[in-house]
N, C-alpha and C. Protein backbone atom coordinates (compact mmCIF):
# COMPACT_ATOMS: atom_id res chain seq x y z
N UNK A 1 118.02 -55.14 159.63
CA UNK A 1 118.13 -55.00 161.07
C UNK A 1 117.88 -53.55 161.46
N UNK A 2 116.94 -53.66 162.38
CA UNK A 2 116.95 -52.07 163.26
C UNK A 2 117.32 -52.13 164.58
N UNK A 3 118.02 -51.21 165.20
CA UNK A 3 118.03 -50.88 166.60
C UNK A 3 117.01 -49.81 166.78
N UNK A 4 116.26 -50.16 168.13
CA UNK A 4 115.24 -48.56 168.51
C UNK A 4 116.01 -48.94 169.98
N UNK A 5 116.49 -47.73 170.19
CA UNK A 5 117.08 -47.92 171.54
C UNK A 5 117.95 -49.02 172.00
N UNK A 6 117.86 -49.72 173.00
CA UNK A 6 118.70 -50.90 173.40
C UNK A 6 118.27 -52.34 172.74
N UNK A 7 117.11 -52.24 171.80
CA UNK A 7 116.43 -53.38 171.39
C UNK A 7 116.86 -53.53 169.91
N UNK A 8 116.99 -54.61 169.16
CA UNK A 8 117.39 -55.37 167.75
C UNK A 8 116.08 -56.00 167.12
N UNK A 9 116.15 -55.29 166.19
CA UNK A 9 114.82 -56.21 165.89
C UNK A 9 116.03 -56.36 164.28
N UNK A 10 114.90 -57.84 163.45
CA UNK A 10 115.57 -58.06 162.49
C UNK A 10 116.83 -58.99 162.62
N UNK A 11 117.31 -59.43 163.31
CA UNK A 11 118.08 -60.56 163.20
C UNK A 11 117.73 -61.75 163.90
N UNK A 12 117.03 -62.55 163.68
CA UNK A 12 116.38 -63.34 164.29
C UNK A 12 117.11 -64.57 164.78
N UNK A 13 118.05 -64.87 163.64
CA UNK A 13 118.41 -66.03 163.70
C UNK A 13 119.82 -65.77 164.60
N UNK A 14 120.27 -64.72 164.25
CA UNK A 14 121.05 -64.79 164.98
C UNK A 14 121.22 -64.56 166.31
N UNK A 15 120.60 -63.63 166.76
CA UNK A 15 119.89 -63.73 168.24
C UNK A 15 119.49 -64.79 169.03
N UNK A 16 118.66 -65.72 167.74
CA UNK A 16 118.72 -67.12 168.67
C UNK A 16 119.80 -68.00 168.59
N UNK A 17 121.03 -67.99 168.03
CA UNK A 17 121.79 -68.49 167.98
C UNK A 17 122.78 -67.92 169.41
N UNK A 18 122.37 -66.96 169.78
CA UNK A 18 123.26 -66.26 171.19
C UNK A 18 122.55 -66.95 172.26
N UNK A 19 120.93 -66.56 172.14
CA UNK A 19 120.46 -67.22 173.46
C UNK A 19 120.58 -68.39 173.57
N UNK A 20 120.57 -69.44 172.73
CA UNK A 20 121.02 -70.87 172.90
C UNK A 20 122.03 -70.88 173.76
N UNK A 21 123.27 -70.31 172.79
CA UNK A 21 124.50 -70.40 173.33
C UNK A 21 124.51 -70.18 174.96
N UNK A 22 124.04 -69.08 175.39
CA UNK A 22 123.95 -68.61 176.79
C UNK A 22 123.18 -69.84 177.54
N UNK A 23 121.90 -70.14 176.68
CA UNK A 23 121.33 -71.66 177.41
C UNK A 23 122.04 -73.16 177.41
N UNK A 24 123.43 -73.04 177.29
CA UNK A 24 124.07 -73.67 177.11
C UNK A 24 123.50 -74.97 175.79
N UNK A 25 123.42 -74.75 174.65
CA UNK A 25 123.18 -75.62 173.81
C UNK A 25 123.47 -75.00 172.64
N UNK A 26 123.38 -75.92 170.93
CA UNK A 26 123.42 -74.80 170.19
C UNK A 26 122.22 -75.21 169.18
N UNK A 27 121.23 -76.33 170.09
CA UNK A 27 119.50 -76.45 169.37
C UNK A 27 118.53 -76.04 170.42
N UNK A 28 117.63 -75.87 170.28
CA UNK A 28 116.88 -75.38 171.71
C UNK A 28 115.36 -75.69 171.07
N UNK A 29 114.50 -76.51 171.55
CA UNK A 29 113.42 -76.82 171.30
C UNK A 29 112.48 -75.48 170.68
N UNK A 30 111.74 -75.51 169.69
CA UNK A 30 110.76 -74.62 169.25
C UNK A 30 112.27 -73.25 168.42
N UNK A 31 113.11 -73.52 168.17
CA UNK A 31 113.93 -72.66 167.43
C UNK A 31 113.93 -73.42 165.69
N UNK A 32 113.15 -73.58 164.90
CA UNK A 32 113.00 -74.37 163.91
C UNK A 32 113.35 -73.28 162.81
N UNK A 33 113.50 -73.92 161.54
CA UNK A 33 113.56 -73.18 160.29
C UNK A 33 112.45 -73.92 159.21
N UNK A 34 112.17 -72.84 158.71
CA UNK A 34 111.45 -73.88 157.60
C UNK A 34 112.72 -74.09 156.64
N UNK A 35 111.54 -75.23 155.50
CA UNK A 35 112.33 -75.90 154.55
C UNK A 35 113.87 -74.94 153.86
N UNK A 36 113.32 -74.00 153.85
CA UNK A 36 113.86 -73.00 152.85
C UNK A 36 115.17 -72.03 153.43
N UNK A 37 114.87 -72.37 154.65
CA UNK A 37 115.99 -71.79 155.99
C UNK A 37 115.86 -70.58 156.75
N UNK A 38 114.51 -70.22 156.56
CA UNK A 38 114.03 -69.03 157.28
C UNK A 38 113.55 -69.51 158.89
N UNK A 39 113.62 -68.70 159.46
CA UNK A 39 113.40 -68.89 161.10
C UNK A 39 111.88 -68.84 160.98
N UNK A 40 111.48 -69.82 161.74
CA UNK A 40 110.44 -69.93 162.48
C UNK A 40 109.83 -69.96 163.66
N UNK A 41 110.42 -68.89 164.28
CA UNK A 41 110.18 -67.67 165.22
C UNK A 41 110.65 -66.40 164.93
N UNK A 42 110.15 -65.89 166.06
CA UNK A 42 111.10 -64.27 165.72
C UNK A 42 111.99 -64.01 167.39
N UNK A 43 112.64 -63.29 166.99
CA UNK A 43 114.00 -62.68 168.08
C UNK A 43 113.98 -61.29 168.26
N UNK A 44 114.13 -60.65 169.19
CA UNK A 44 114.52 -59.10 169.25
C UNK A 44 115.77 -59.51 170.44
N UNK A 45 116.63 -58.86 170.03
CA UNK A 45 118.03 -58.71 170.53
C UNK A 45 118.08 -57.68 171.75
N UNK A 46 119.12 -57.79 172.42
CA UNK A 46 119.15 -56.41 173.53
C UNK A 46 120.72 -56.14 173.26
N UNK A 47 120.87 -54.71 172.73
CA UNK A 47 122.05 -54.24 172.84
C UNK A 47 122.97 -53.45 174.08
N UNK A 48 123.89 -53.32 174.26
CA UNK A 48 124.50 -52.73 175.68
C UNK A 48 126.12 -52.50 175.09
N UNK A 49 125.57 -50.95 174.89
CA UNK A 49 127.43 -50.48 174.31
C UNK A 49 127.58 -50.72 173.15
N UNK A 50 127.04 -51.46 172.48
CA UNK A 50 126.58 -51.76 170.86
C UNK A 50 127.58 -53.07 170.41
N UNK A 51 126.79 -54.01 171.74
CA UNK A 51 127.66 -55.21 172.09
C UNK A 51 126.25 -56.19 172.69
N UNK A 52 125.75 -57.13 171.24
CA UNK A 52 124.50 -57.96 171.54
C UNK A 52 124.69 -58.86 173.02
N UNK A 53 123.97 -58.61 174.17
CA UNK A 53 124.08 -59.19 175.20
C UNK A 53 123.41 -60.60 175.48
N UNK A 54 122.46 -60.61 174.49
CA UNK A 54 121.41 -61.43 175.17
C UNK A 54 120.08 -61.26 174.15
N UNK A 55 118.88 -61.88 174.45
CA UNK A 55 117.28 -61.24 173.34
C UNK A 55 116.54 -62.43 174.13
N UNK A 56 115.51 -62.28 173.29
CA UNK A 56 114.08 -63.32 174.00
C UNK A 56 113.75 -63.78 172.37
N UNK A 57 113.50 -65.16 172.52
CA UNK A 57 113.18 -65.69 170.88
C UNK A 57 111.65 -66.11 171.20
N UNK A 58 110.86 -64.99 170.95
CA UNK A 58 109.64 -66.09 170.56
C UNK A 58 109.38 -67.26 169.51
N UNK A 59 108.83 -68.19 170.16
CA UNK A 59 108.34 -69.58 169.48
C UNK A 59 107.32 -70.18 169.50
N UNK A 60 106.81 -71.07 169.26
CA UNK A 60 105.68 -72.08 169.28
C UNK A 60 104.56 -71.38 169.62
N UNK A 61 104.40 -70.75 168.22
CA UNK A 61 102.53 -69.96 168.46
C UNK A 61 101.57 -71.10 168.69
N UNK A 62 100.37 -70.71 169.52
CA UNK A 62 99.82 -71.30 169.23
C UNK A 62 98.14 -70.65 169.17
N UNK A 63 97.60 -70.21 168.26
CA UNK A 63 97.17 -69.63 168.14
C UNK A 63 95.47 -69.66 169.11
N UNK A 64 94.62 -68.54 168.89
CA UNK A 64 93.29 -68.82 169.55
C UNK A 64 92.79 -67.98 169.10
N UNK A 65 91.14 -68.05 169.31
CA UNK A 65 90.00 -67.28 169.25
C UNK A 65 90.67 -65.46 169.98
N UNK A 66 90.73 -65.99 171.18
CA UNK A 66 91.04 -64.40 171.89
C UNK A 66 92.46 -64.28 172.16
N UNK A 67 93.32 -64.36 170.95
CA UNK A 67 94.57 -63.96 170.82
C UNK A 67 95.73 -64.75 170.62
N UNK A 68 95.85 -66.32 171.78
CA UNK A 68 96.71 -67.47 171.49
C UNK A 68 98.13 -67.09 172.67
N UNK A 69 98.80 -68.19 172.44
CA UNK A 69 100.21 -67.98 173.03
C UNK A 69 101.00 -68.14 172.43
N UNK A 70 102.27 -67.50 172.89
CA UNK A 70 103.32 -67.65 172.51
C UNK A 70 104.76 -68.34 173.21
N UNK A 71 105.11 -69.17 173.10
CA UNK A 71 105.91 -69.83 174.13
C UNK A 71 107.90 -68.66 174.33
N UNK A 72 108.01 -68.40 175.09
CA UNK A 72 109.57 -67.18 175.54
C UNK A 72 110.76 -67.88 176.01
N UNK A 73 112.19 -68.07 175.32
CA UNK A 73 113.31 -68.49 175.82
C UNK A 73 113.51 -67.54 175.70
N UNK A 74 114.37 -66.58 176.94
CA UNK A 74 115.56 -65.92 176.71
C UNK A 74 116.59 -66.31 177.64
N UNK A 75 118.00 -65.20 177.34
CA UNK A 75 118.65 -65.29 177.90
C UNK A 75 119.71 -64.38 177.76
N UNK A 76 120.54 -63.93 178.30
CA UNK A 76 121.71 -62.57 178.56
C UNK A 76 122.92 -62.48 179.31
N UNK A 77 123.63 -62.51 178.81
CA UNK A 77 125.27 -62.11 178.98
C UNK A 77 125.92 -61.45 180.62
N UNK A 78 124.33 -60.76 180.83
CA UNK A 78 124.71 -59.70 182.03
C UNK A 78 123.47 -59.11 182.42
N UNK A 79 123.52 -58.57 183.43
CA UNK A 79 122.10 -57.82 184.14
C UNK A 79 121.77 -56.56 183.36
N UNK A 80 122.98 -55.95 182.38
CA UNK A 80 122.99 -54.59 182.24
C UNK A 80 121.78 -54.48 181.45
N UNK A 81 121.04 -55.06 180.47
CA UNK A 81 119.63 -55.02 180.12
C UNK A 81 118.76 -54.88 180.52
N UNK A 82 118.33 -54.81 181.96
CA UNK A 82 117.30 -55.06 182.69
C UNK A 82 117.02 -54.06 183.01
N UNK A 83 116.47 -53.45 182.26
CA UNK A 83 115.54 -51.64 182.32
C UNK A 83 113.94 -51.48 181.64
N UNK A 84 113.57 -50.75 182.58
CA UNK A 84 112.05 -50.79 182.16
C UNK A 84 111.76 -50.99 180.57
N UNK A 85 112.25 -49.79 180.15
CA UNK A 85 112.03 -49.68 179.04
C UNK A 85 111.91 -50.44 177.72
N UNK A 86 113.79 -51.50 178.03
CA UNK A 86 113.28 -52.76 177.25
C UNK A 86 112.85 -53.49 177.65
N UNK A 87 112.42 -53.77 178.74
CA UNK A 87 111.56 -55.18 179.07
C UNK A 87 109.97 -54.45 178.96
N UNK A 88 109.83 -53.16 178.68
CA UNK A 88 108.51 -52.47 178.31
C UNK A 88 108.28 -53.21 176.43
N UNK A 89 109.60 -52.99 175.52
CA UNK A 89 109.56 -53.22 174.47
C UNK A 89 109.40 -54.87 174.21
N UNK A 90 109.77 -55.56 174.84
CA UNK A 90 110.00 -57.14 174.99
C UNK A 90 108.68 -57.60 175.15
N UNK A 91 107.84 -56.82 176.18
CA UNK A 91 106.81 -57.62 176.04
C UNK A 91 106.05 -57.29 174.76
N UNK A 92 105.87 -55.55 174.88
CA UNK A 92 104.82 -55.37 173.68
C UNK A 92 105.11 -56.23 172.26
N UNK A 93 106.12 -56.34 172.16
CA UNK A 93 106.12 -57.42 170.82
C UNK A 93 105.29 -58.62 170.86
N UNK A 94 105.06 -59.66 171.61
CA UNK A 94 103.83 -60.62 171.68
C UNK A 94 102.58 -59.62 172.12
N UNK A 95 102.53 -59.13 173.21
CA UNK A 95 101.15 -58.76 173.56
C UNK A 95 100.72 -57.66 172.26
N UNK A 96 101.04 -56.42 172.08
CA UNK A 96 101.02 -55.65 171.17
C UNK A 96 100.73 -56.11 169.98
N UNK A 97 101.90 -56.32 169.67
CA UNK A 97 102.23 -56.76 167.59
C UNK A 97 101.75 -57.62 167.53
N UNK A 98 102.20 -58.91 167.99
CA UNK A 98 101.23 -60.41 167.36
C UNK A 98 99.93 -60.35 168.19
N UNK A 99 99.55 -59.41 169.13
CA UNK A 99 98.18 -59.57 169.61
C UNK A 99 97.90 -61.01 170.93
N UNK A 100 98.77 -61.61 171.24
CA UNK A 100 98.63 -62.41 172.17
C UNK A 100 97.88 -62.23 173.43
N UNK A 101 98.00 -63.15 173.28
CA UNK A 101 96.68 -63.60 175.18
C UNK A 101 97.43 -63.53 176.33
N UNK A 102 98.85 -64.45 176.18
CA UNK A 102 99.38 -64.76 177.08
C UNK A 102 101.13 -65.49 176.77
N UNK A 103 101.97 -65.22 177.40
CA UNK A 103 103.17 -65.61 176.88
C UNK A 103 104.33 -66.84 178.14
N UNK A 104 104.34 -67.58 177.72
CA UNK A 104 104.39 -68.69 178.48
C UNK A 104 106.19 -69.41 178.39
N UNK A 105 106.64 -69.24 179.62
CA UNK A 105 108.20 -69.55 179.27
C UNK A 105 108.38 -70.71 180.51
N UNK A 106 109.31 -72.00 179.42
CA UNK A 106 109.58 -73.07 180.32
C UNK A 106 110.77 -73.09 180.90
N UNK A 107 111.59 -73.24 182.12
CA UNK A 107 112.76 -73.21 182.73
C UNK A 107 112.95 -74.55 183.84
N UNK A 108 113.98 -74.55 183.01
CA UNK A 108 114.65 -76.14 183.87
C UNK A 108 114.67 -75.78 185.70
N UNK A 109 114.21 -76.88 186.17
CA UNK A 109 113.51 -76.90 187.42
C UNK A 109 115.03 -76.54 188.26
N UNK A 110 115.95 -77.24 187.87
CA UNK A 110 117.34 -76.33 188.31
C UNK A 110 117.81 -75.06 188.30
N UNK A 111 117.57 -74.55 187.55
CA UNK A 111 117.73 -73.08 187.05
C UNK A 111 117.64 -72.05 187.75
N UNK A 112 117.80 -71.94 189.01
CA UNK A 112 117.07 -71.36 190.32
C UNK A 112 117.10 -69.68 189.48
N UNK A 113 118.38 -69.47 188.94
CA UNK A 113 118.73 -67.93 188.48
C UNK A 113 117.98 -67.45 187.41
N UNK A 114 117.74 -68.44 186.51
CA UNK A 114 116.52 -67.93 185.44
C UNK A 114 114.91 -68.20 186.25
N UNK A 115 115.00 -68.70 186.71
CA UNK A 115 113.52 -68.75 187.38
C UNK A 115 113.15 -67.40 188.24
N UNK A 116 114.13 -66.93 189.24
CA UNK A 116 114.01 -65.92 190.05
C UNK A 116 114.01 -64.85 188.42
N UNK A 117 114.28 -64.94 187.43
CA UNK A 117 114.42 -63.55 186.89
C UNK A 117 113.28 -63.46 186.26
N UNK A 118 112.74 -64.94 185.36
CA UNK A 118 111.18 -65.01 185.35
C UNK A 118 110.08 -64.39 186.25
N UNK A 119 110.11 -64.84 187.51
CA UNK A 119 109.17 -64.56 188.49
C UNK A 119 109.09 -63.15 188.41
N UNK A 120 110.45 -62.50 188.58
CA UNK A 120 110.47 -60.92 189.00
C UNK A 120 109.58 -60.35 187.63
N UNK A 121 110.03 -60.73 186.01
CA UNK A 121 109.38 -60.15 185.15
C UNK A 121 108.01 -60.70 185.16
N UNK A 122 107.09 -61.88 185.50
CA UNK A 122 106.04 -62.08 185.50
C UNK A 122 105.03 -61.37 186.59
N UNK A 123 105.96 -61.23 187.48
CA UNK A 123 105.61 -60.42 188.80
C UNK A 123 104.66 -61.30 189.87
N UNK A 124 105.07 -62.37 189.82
CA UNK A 124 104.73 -63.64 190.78
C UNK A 124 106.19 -65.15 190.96
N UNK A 125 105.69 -65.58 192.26
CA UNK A 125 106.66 -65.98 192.25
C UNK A 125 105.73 -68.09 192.29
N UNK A 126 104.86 -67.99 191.85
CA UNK A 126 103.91 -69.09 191.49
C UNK A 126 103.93 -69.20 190.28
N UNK A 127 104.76 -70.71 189.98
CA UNK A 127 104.81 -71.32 188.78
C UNK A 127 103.18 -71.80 188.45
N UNK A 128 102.99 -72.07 187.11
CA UNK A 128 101.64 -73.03 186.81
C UNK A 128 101.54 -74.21 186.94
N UNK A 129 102.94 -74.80 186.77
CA UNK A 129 103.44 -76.57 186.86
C UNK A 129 104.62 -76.79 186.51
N UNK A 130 104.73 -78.09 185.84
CA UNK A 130 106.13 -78.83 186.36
C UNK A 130 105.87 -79.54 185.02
N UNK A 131 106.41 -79.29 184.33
CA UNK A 131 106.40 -80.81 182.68
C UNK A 131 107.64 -81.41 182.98
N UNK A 132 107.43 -82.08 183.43
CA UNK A 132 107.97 -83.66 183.30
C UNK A 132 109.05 -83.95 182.39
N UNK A 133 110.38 -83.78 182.39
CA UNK A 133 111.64 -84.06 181.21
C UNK A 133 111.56 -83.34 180.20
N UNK A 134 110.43 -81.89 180.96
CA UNK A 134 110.26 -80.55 180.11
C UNK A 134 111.24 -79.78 179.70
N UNK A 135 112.56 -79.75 179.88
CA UNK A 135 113.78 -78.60 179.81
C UNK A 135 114.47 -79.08 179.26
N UNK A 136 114.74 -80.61 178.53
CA UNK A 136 115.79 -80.90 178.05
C UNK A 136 115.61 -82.77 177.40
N UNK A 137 114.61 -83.29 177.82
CA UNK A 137 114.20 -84.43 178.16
C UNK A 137 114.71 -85.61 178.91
N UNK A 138 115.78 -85.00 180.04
CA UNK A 138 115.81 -85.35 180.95
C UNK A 138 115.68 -84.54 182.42
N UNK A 139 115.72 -83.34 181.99
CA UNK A 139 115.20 -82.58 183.48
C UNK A 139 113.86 -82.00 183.60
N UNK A 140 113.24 -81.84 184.51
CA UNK A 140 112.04 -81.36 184.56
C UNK A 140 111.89 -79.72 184.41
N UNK A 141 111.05 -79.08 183.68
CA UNK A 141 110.89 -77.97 183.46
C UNK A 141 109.71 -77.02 184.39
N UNK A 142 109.99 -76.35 184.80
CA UNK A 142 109.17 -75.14 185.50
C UNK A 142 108.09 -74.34 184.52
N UNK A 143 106.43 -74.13 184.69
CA UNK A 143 105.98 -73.91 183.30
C UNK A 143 106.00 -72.22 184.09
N UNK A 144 105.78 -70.92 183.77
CA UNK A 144 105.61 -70.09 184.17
C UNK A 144 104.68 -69.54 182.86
N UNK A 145 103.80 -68.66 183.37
CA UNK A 145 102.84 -67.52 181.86
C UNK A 145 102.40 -66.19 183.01
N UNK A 146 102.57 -65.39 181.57
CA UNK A 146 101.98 -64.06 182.00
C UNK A 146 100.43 -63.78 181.04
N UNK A 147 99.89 -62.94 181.38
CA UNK A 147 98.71 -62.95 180.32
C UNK A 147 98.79 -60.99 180.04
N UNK A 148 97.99 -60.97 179.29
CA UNK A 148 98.31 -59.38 178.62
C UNK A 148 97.40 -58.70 179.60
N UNK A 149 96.35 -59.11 180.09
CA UNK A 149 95.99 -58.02 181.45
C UNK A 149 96.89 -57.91 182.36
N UNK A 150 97.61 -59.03 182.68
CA UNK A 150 98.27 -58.63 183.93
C UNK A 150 100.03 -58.04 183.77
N UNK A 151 100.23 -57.89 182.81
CA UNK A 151 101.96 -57.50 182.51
C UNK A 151 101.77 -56.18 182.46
N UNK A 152 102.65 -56.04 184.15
CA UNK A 152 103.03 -54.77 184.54
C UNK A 152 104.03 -53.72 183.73
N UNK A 153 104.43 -54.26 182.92
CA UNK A 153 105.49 -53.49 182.23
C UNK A 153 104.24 -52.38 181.17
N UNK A 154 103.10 -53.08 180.46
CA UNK A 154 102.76 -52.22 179.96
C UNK A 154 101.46 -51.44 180.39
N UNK A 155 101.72 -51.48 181.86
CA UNK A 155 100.45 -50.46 182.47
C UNK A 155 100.80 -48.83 182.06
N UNK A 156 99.45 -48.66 182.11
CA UNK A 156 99.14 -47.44 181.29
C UNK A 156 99.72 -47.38 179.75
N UNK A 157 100.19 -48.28 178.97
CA UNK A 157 100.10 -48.51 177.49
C UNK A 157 98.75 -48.64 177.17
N UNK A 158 98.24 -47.98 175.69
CA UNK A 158 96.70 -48.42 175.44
C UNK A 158 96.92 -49.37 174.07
N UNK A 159 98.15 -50.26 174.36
CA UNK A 159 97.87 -51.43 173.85
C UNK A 159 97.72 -51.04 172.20
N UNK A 160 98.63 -49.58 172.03
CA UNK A 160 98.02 -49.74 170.02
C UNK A 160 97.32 -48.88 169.82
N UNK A 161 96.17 -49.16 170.72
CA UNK A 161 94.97 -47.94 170.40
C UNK A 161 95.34 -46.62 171.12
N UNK A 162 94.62 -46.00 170.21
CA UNK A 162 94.67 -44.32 170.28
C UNK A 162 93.80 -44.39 172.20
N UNK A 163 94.38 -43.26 172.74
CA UNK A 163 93.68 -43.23 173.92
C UNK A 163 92.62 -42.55 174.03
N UNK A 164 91.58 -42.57 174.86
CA UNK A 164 90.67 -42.07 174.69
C UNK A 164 90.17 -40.64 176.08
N UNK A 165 89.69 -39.86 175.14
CA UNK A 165 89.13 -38.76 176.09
C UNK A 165 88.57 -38.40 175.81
N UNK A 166 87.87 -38.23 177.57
CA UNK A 166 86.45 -37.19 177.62
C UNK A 166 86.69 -35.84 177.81
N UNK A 167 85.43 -34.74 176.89
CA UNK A 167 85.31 -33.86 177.21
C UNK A 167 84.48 -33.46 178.43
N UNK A 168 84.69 -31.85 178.76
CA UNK A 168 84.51 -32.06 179.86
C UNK A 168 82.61 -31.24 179.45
C-alpha cells in the first residue's frame, strides 16, 4: 500500500469492500475475484485525517483499438475528499495509467445525490441513457461517461508525455 497525498493506492480489495458498504451492499456488480482470490479490478482509496473515507473501484474493462473503457463505482463517507487535486489523481489513473478512452459510471435512477455528484465531476448534467434494472436488477440505472478529451480535471496535464517547446 502507498499513500501519495490524500489518495491509497494498493489496497484494492479493501477499498472496494468500503465503497460497497457505503453503496449499501456487500457485492456490487463488476467487483469480481479471480479463481485464486485476487481482485479483478483496481481501487485507489481517499484518505482524510488518515481515516479511509471512501475510493472509486475501477471495473469492467473493456478494451479498444483507441484506448477502451472502463466502467467507475464510487463512493464516500463525507464531502471532505472533494478537492481538485484528488479528483485530478482519480481520474489520471484510467485516463493516464491504463490509457483509456473514456470512463463510464452507472447510478441508480434514484440516487438523485450520487448523480448530482457525477454530473458535477463529469461536468454535464446530460446522462447518455437509462439501462433498464441497470442498478440492482430491479431499479433502473442512469448511464453517465466522460471521455479523456473532455475531463476537466486534467486540463493542462500532458497526459504522461514530456511537454513540448518551442524555441524561439
Amino acid at each position: 500500500m502507498q499513500l501519495v497525498g490524500s489518495v491509497l493506492y494498493g489496497a484494492d480489495a479493501h477499498v472496494a469492500r468500503l465503497v460497497a458498504s457505503l453503496l449499501g451492499g456487500t457485492q456490487q456488480p463488476g467487483f469480481a475475484y479471480t479463481a485464486d482470490g485476487r481482485p479483478y479490478f483496481s481501487a485507489l482509496g481517499v484518505v482524510v485525517d488518515g481515516v479511509l473515507i471512501g475510493g472509486v473501484v475501477y471495473h469492467s474493462f473493456r478494451p479498444g483499438r483507441y484506448g477502451g473503457d472502463i466502467e467507475i463505482a464510487a463512493a464516500f463517507a463525507n464531502a471532505r475528499w472533494c478537492r481538485r487535486a484528488v479528483i485530478a489523481k482519480l481520474c489520471a489513473y484510467p485516463f493516464v495509467q491504463l490509457g483509456c478512452a473514456r470512463i463510464t459510471a452507472r447510478v441508480a435512477r434514484k440516487n438523485k445525490r450520487a448523480r448530482r455528484l457525477i454530473e458535477f465531476l463529469i461536468g454535464s448534467p446530460t446522462p447518455e441513457g437509462i439501462v433498464k434494472r441497470g442498478a440492482d436488477g430491479k431499479q433502473d440505472a442512469v448511464l453517465y461517461g466522460m471521455t479523456r478529451d473532455t475531463c476537466r480535471w486534467l486540463k493542462g496535464d500532458t497526459h504522461g508525455k514530456p511537454a513540448t517547446t518551442h524555441a524561439a
